[in-house]
C-alpha atoms as a PDB file:
ATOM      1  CA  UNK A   1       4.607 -17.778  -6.312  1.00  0.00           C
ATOM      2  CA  UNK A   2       8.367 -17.010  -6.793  1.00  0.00           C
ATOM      3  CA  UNK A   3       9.832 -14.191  -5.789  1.00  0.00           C
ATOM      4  CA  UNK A   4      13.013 -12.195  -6.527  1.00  0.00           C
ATOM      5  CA  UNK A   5      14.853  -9.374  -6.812  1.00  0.00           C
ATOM      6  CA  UNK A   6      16.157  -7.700 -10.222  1.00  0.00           C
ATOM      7  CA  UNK A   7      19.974  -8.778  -9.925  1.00  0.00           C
ATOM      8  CA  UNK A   8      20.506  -5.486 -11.988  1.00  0.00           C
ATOM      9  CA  UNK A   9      18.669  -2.988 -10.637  1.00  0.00           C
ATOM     10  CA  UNK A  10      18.329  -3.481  -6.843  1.00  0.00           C
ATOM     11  CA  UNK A  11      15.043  -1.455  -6.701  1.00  0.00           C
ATOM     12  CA  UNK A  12      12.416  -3.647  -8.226  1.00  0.00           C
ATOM     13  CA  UNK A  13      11.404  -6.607  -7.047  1.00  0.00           C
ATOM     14  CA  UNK A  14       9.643  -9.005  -9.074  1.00  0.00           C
ATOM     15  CA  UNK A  15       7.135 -11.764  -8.460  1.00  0.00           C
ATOM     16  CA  UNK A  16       6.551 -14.595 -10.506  1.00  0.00           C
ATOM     17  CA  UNK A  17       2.710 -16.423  -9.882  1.00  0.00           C
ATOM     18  CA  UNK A  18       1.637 -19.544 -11.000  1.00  0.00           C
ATOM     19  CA  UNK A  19       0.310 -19.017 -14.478  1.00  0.00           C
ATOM     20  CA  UNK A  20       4.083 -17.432 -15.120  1.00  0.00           C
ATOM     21  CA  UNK A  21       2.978 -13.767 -15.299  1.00  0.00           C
ATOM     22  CA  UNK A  22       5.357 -11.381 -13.525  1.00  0.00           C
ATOM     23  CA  UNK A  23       4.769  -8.528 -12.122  1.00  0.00           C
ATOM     24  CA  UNK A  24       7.602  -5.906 -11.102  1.00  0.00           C
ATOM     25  CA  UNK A  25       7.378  -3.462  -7.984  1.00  0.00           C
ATOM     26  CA  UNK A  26       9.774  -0.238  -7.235  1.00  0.00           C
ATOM     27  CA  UNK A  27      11.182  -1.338  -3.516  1.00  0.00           C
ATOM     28  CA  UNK A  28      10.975   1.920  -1.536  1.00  0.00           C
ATOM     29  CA  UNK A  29      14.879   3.568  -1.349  1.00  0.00           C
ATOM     30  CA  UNK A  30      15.427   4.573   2.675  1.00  0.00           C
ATOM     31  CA  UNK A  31      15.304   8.411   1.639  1.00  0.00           C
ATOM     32  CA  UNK A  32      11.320   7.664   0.486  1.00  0.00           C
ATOM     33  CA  UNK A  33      10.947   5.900   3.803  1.00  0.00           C
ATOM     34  CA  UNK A  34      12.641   8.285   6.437  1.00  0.00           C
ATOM     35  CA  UNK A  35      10.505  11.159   4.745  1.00  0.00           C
ATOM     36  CA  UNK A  36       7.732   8.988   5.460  1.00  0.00           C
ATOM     37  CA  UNK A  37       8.789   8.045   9.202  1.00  0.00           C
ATOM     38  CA  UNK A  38       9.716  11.721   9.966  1.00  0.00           C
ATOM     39  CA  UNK A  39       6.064  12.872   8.808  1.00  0.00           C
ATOM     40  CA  UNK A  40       4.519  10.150  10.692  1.00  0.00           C
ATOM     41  CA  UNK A  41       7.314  11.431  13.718  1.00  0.00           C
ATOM     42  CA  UNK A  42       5.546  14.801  13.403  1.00  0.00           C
ATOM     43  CA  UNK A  43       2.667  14.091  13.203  1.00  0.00           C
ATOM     44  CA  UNK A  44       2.182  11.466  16.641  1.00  0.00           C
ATOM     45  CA  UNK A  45       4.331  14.144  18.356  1.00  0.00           C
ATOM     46  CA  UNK A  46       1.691  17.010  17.644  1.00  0.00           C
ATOM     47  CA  UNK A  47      -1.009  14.247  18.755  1.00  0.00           C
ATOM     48  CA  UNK A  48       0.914  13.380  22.181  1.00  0.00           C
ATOM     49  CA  UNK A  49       1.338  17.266  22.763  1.00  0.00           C
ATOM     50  CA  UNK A  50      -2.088  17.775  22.438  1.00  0.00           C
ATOM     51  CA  UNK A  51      -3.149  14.551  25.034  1.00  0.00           C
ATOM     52  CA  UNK A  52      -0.587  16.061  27.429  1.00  0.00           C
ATOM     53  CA  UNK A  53      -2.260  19.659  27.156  1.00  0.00           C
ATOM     54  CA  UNK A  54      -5.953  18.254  27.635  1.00  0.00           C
ATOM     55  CA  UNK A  55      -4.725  15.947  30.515  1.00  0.00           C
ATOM     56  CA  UNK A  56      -3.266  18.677  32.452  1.00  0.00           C
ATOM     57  CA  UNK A  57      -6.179  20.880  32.012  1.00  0.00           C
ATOM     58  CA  UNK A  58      -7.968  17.920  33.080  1.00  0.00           C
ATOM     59  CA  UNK A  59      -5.747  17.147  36.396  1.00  0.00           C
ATOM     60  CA  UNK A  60      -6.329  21.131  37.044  1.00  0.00           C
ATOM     61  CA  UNK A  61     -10.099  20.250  37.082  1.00  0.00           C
ATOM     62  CA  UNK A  62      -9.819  17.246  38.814  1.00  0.00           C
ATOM     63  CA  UNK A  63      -7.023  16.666  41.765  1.00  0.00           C
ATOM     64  CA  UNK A  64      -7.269  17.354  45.051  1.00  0.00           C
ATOM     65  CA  UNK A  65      -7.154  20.565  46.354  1.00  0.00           C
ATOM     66  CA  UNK A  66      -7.126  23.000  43.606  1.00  0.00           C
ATOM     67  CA  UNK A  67      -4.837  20.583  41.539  1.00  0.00           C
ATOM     68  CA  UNK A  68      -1.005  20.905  41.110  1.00  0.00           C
ATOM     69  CA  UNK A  69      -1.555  23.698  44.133  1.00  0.00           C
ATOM     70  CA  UNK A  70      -2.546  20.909  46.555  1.00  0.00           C
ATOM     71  CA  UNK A  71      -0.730  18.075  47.749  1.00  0.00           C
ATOM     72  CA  UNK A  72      -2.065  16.429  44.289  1.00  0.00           C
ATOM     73  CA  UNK A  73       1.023  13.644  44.412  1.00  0.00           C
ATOM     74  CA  UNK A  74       0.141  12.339  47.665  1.00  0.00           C
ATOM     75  CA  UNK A  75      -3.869  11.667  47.112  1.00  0.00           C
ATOM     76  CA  UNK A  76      -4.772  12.505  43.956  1.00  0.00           C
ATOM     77  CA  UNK A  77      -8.238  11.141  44.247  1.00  0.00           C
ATOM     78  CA  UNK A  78      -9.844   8.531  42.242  1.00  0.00           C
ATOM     79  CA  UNK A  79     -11.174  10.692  39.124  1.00  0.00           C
ATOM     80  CA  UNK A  80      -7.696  12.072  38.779  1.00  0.00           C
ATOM     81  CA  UNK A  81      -6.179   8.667  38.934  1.00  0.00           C
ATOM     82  CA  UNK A  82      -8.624   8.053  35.939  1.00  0.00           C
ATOM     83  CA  UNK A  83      -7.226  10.865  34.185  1.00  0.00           C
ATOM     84  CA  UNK A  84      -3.939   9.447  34.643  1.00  0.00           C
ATOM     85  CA  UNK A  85      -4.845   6.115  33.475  1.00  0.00           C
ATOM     86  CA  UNK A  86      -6.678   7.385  30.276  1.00  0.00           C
ATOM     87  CA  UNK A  87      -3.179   9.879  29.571  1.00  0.00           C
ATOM     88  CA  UNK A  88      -1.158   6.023  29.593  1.00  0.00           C
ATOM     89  CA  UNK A  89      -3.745   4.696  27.586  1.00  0.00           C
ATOM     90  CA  UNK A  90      -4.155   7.791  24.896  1.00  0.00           C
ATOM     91  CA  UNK A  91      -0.260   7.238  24.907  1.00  0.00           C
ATOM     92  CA  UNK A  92      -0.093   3.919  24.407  1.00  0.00           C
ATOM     93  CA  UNK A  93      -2.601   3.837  21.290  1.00  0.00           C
ATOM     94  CA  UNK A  94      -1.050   6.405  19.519  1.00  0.00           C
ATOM     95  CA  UNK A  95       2.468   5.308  19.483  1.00  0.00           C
ATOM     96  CA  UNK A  96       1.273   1.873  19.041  1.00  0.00           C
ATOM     97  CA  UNK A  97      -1.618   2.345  17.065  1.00  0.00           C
ATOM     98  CA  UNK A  98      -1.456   5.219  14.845  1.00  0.00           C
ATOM     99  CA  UNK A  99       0.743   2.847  12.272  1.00  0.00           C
ATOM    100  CA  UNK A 100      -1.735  -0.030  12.259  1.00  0.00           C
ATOM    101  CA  UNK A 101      -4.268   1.984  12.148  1.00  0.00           C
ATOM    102  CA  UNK A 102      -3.583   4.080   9.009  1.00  0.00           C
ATOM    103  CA  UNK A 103      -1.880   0.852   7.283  1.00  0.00           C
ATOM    104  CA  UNK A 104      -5.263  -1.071   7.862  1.00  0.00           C
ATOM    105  CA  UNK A 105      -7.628   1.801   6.725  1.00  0.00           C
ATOM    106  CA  UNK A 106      -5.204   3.094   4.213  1.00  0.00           C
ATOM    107  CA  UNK A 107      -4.342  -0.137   3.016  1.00  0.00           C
ATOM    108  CA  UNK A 108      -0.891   0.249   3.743  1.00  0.00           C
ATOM    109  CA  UNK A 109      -0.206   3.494   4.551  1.00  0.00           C
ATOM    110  CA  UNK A 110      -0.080   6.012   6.623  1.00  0.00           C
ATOM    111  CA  UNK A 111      -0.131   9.906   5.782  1.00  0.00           C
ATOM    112  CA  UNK A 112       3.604   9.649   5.770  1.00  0.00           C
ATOM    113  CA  UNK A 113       3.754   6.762   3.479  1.00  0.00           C
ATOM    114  CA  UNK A 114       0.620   8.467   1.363  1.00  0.00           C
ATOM    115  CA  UNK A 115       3.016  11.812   1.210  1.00  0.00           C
ATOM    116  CA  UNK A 116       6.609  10.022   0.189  1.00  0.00           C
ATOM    117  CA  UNK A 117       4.482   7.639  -1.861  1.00  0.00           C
ATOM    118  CA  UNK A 118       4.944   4.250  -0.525  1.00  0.00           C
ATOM    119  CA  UNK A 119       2.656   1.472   0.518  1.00  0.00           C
ATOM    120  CA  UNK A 120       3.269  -1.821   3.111  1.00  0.00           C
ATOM    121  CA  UNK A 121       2.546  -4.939   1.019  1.00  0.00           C
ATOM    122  CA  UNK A 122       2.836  -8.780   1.601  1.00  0.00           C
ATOM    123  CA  UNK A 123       5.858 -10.417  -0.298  1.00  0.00           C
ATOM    124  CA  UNK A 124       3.447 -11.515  -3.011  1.00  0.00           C
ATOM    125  CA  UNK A 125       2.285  -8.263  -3.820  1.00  0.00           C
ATOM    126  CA  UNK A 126      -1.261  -8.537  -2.154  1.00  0.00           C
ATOM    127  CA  UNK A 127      -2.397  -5.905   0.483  1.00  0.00           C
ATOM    128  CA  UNK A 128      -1.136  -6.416   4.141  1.00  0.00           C
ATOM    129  CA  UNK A 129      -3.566  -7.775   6.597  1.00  0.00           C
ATOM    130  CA  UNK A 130      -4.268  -6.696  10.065  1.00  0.00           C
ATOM    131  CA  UNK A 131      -1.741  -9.855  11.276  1.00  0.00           C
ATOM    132  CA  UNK A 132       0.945  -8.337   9.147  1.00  0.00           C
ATOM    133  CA  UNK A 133       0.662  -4.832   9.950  1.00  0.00           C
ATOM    134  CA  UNK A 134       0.523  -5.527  13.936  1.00  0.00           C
ATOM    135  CA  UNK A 135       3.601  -7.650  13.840  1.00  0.00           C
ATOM    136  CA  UNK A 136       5.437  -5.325  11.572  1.00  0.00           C
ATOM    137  CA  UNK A 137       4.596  -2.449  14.222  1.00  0.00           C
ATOM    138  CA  UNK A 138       4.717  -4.336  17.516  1.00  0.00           C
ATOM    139  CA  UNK A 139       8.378  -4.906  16.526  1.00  0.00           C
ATOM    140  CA  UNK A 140       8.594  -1.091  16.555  1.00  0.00           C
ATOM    141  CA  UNK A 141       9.492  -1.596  20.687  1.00  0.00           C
ATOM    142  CA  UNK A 142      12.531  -3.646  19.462  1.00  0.00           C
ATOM    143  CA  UNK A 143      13.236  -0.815  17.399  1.00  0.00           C
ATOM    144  CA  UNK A 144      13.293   1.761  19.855  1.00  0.00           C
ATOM    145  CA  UNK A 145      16.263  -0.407  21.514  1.00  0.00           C
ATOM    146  CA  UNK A 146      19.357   1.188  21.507  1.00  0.00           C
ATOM    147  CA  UNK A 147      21.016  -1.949  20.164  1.00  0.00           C
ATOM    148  CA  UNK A 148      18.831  -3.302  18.419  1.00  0.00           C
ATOM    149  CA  UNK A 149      17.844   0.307  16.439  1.00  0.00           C
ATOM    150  CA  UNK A 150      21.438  -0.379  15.419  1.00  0.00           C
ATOM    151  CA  UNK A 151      21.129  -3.893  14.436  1.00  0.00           C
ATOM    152  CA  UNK A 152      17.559  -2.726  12.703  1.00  0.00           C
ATOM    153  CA  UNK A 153      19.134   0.319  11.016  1.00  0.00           C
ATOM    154  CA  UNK A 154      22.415  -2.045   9.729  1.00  0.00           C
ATOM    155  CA  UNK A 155      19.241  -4.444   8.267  1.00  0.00           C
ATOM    156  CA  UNK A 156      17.420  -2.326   6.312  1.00  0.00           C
ATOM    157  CA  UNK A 157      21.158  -0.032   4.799  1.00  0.00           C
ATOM    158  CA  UNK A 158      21.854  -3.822   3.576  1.00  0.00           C
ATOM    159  CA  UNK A 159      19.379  -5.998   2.307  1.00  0.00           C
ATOM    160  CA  UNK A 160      18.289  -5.407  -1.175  1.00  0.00           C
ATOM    161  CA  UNK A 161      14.747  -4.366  -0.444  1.00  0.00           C
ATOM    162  CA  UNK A 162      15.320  -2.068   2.317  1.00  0.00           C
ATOM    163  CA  UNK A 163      13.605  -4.368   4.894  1.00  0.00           C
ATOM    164  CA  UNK A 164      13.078  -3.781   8.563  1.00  0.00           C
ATOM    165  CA  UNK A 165      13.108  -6.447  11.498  1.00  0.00           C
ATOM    166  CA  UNK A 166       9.438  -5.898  11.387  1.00  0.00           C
ATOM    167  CA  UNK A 167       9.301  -6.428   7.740  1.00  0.00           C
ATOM    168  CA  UNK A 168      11.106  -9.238   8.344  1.00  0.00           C
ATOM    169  CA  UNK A 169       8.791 -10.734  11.323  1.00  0.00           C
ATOM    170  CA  UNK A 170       6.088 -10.021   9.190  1.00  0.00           C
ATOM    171  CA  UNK A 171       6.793 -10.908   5.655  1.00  0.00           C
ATOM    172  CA  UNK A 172       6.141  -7.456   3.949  1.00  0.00           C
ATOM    173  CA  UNK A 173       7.717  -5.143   1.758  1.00  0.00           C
ATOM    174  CA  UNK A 174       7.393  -1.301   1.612  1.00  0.00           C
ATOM    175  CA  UNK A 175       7.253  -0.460  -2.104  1.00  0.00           C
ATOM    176  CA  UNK A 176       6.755   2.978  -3.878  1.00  0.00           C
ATOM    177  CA  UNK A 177       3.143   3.205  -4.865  1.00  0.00           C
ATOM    178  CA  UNK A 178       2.649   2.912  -8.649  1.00  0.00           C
ATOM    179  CA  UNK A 179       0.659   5.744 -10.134  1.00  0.00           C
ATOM    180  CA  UNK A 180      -3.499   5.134 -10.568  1.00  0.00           C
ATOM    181  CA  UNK A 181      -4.610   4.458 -14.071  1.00  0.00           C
ATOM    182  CA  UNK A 182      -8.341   4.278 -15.643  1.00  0.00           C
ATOM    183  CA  UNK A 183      -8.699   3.162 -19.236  1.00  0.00           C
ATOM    184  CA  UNK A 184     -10.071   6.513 -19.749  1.00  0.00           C
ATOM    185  CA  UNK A 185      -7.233   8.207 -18.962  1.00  0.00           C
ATOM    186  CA  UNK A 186      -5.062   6.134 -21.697  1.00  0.00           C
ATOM    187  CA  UNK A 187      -6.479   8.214 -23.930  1.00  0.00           C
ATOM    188  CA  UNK A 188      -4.480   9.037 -26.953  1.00  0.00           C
ATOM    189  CA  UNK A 189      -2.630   6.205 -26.622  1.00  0.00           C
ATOM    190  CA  UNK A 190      -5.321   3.872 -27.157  1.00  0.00           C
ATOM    191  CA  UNK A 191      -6.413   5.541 -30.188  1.00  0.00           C
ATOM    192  CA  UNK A 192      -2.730   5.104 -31.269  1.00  0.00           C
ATOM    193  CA  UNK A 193      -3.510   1.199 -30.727  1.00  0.00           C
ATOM    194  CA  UNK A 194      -6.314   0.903 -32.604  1.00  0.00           C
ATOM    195  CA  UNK A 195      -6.497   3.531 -35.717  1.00  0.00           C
ATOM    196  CA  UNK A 196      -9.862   4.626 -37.430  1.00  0.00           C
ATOM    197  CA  UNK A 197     -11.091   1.569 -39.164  1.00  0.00           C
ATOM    198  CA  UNK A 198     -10.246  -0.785 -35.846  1.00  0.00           C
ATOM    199  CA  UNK A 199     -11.426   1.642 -33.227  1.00  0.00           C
ATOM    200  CA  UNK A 200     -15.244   0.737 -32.088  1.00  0.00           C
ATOM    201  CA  UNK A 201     -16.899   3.544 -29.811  1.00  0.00           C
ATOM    202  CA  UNK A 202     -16.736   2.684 -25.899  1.00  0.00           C
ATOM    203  CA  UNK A 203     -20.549   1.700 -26.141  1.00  0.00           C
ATOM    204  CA  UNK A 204     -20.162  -0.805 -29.023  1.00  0.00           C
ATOM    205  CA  UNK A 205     -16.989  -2.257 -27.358  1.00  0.00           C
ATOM    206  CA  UNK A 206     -17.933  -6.247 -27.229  1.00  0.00           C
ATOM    207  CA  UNK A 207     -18.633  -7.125 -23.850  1.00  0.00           C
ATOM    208  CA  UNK A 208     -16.719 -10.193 -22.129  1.00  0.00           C
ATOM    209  CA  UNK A 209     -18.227 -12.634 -20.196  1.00  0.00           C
ATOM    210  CA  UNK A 210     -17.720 -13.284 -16.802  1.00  0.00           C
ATOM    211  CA  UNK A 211     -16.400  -9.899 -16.074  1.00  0.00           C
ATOM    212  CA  UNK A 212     -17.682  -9.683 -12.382  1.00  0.00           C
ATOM    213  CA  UNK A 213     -14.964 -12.394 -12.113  1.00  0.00           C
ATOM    214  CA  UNK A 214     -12.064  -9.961 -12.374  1.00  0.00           C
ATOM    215  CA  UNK A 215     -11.318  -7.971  -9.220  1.00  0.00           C
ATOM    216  CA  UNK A 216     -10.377  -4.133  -8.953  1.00  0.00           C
ATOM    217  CA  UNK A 217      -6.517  -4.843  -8.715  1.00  0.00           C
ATOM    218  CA  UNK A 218      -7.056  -7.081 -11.380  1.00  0.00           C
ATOM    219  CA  UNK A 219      -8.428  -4.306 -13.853  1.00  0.00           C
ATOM    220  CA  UNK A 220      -6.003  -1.654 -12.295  1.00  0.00           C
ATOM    221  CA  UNK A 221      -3.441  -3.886 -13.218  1.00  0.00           C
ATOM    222  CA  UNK A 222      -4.394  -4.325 -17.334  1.00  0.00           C
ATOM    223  CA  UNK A 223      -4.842  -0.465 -17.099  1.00  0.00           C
ATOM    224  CA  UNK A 224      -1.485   0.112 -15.996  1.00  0.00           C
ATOM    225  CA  UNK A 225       0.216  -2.801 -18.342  1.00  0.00           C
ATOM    226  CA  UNK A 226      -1.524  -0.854 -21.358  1.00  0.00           C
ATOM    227  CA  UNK A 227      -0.359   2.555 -20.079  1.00  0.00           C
ATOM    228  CA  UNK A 228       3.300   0.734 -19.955  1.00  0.00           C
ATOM    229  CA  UNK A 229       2.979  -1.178 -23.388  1.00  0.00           C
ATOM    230  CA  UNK A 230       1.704   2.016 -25.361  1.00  0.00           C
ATOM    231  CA  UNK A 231       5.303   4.047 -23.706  1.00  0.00           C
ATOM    232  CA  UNK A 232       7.376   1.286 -24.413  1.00  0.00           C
ATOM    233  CA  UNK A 233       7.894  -0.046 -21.149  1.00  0.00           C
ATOM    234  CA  UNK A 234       6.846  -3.196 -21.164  1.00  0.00           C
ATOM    235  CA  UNK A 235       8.034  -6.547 -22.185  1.00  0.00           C
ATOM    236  CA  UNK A 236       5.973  -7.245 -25.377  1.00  0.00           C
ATOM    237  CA  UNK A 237       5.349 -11.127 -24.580  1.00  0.00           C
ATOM    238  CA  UNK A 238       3.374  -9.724 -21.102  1.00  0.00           C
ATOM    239  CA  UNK A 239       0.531  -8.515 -23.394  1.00  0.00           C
ATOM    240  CA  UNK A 240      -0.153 -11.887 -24.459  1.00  0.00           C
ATOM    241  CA  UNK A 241       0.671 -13.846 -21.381  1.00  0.00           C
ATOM    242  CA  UNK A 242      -1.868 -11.373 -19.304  1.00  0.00           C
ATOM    243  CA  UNK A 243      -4.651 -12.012 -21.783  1.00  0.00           C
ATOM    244  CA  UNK A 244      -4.471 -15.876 -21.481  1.00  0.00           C
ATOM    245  CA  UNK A 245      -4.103 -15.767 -18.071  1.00  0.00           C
ATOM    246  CA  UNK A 246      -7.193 -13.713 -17.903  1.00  0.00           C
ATOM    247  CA  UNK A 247      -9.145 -14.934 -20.437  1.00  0.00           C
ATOM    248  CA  UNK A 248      -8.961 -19.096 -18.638  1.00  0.00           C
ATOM    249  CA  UNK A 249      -9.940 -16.892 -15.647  1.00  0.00           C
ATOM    250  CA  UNK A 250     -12.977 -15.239 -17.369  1.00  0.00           C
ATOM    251  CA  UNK A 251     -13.820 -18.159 -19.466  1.00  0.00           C
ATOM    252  CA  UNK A 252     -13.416 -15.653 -22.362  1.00  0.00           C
ATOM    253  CA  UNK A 253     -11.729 -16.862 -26.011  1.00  0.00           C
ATOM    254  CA  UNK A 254      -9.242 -14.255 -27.136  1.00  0.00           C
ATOM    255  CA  UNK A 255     -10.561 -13.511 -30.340  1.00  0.00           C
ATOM    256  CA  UNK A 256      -7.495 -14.153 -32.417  1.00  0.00           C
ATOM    257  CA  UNK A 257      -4.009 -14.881 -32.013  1.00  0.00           C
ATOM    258  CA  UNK A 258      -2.030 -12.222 -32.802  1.00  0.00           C
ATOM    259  CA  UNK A 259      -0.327  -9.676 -30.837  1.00  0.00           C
ATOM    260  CA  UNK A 260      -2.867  -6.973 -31.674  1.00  0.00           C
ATOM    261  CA  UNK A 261      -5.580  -9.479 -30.692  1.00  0.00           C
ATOM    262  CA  UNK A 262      -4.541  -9.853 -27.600  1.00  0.00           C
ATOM    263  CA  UNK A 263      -4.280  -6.152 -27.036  1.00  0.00           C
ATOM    264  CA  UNK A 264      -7.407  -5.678 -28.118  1.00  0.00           C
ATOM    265  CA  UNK A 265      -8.996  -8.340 -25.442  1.00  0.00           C
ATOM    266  CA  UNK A 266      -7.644  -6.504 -22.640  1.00  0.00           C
ATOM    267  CA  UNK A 267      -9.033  -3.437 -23.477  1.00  0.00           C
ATOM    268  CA  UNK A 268     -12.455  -4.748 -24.053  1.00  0.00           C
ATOM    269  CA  UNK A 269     -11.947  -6.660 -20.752  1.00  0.00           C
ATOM    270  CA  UNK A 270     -11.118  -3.157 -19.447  1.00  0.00           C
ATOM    271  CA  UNK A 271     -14.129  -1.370 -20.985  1.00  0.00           C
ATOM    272  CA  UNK A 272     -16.296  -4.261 -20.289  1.00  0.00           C
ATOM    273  CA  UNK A 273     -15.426  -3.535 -16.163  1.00  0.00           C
ATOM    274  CA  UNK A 274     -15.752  -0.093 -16.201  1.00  0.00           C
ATOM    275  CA  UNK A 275     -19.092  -0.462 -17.878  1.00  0.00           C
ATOM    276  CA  UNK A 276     -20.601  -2.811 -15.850  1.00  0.00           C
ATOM    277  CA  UNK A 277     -22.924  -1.499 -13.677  1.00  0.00           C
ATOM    278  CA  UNK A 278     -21.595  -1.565  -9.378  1.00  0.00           C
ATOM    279  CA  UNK A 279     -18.199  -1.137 -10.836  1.00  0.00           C
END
C-alpha cells in the first residue's frame, strides 16, 4: 500500500492499496486531540484521587498502632506494606494502562478520543493492535520529559499529520472518526439512485454470492462511499473501481458495465450483507 498526504489540504491523508482503490481519512487537528487528552487528564486524575482516598482509609485500618497516630513510618507492618504496594501498583496501571486499555477495547479509543471524535489507527488504515497501542503509550514516559515533551510537542505542531513520538515508534495515525452509515439509513438517496421502474423491494434485491467473504469494514465502507457519491462527494471513477475490486473478491460479475451498473452492484452487495443471516 502507498501512502500519502493530500499536498492541498494537509488534513486528509490518503492511502492507496494494491488493487488502486484509495481511500481518504480526516488526520485529527491538535485542538480535536488536546480535548481528547484533557478528558482522558480528567478522567485518570478522578481515578488516582479515588485509589489515594481508599488507600488511606485502608492504611487507617491497617498500620501499626492506630495508623498515621502510631509510629506507622517506622514499622508499618506487613499488611500495610501490602497496601502500599497495591497503591504503586493501582498507580502504575492507570497511568499506564488506562490508554491501552480503552484503545484495545475501544478499538482505538478512549472516552476522550470517543468524545472529540478521533480514533488510533495503523498507517494503512486498519485498526491498531495491542503491539501498536503499547508502544504508542509506553512512549508516554518520554513524553512526560521535560525535554523531550518539548521535542514531542515541536513533532506533532509540525508534521503534516499531527504525529506524536509514540505515533511515530509505533506507526499509527490518530484520525477523526468518520460518521457510521447502514444502507438503511441512505434512504432517500437511494431511491434518488434508482427511480420507480429500477427500484426492486429490499427482499427481491438479487443476492451476491460469496457475501460472507466481505468483512464489516468492508460493507461499512460501500455504505459510506454511497452516502458520499449520492452528496456529491466522491470521485465518480471510485464507484466503479470499488465494485471491481469487490466483485474479483466475491467472485461476483457486475451485471453490466455502466456507471449505474456498478452502483447498483454495491448496493445489492450491501443489501445482500445486511440480509444475511449472523450479520
Amino acid at each position: 500500500m502507498a501512502y500519502q498526504t493530500n499536498g492541498q489540504n494537509s488534513d486528509e491523508y490518503t492511502i492507496a492499496t494494491p488493487e488502486n482503490i484509495t481511500f481518504g481519512y480526516e488526520v485529527a487537528g491538535i485542538g480535536s486531540r488536546f480535548i481528547g487528552a484533557l478528558v482522558d487528564t480528567i478522567i485518570i486524575a478522578m481515578l488516582l484521587l479515588l485509589i489515594n482516598l481508599l488507600v488511606a482509609v485502608a492504611l487507617g485500618y491497617v498500620a501499626d498502632d492506630g495508623g498515621f497516630r502510631g509510629d506507622f513510618e517506622a514499622d508499618p507492618g506487613w499488611l500495610a506494606g501490602l497496601v502500599i504496594a497495591l497503591y504503586a501498583l493501582f498507580n502504575f496501571a492507570i497511568i499506564w494502562g488506562y490508554f491501552i486499555f480503552f484503545e484495545l477495547g475501544w478499538h482505538g479509543q478512549t472516552p476522550g478520543k470517543r468524545l472529540a471524535g478521533t480514533r488510533v489507527v495503523r498507517l494503512d488504515g486498519s485498526g491498531a493492535g495491542f503491539l501498536e497501542v503499547a508502544i504508542r503509550n509506553l512512549v508516554r514516559i518520554v513524553d512526560f520529559m521535560p525535554f523531550a515533551y518539548a521535542v514531542g510537542f515541536v513533532t506533532m505542531f509540525f508534521n503534516r499529520n499531527a504525529r506524536r513520538l509514540g505515533d511515530f515508534a509505533a506507526g499509527t495515525l490518530v484520525i477523526r472518526q468518520q460518521r457510521e452509515i447502514r444502507l438503511d439509513q441512505l434512504g432517500h438517496s437511494s431511491q434518488q439512485a434508482f427511480p420507480a421502474q429500477g427500484a426492486a423491494p429490499a427482499n427481491a434485491v438479487p443476492a451476491v454470492p460469496n457475501i460472507r467473504r466481505l468483512t464489516a469494514d468492508e460493507y461499512q465502507l460501500v455504505c459510506d462511499l454511497l452516502d458520499r457519491q449520492m452528496r456529491g462527494r466522491l470521485a465518480p471513477d471510485m464507484v466503479p473501481r470499488v465494485a471491481l475490486a469487490l466483485a474479483a473478491k466475491l467472485d461476483a460479475p457486475v451485471p453490466g458495465t455502466t456507471f449505474r451498473d456498478y452502483q447498483r452492484f454495491l448496493y445489492q452487495i450491501a443489501e445482500t450483507y445486511r440480509n444475511t443471516p449472523g450479520y
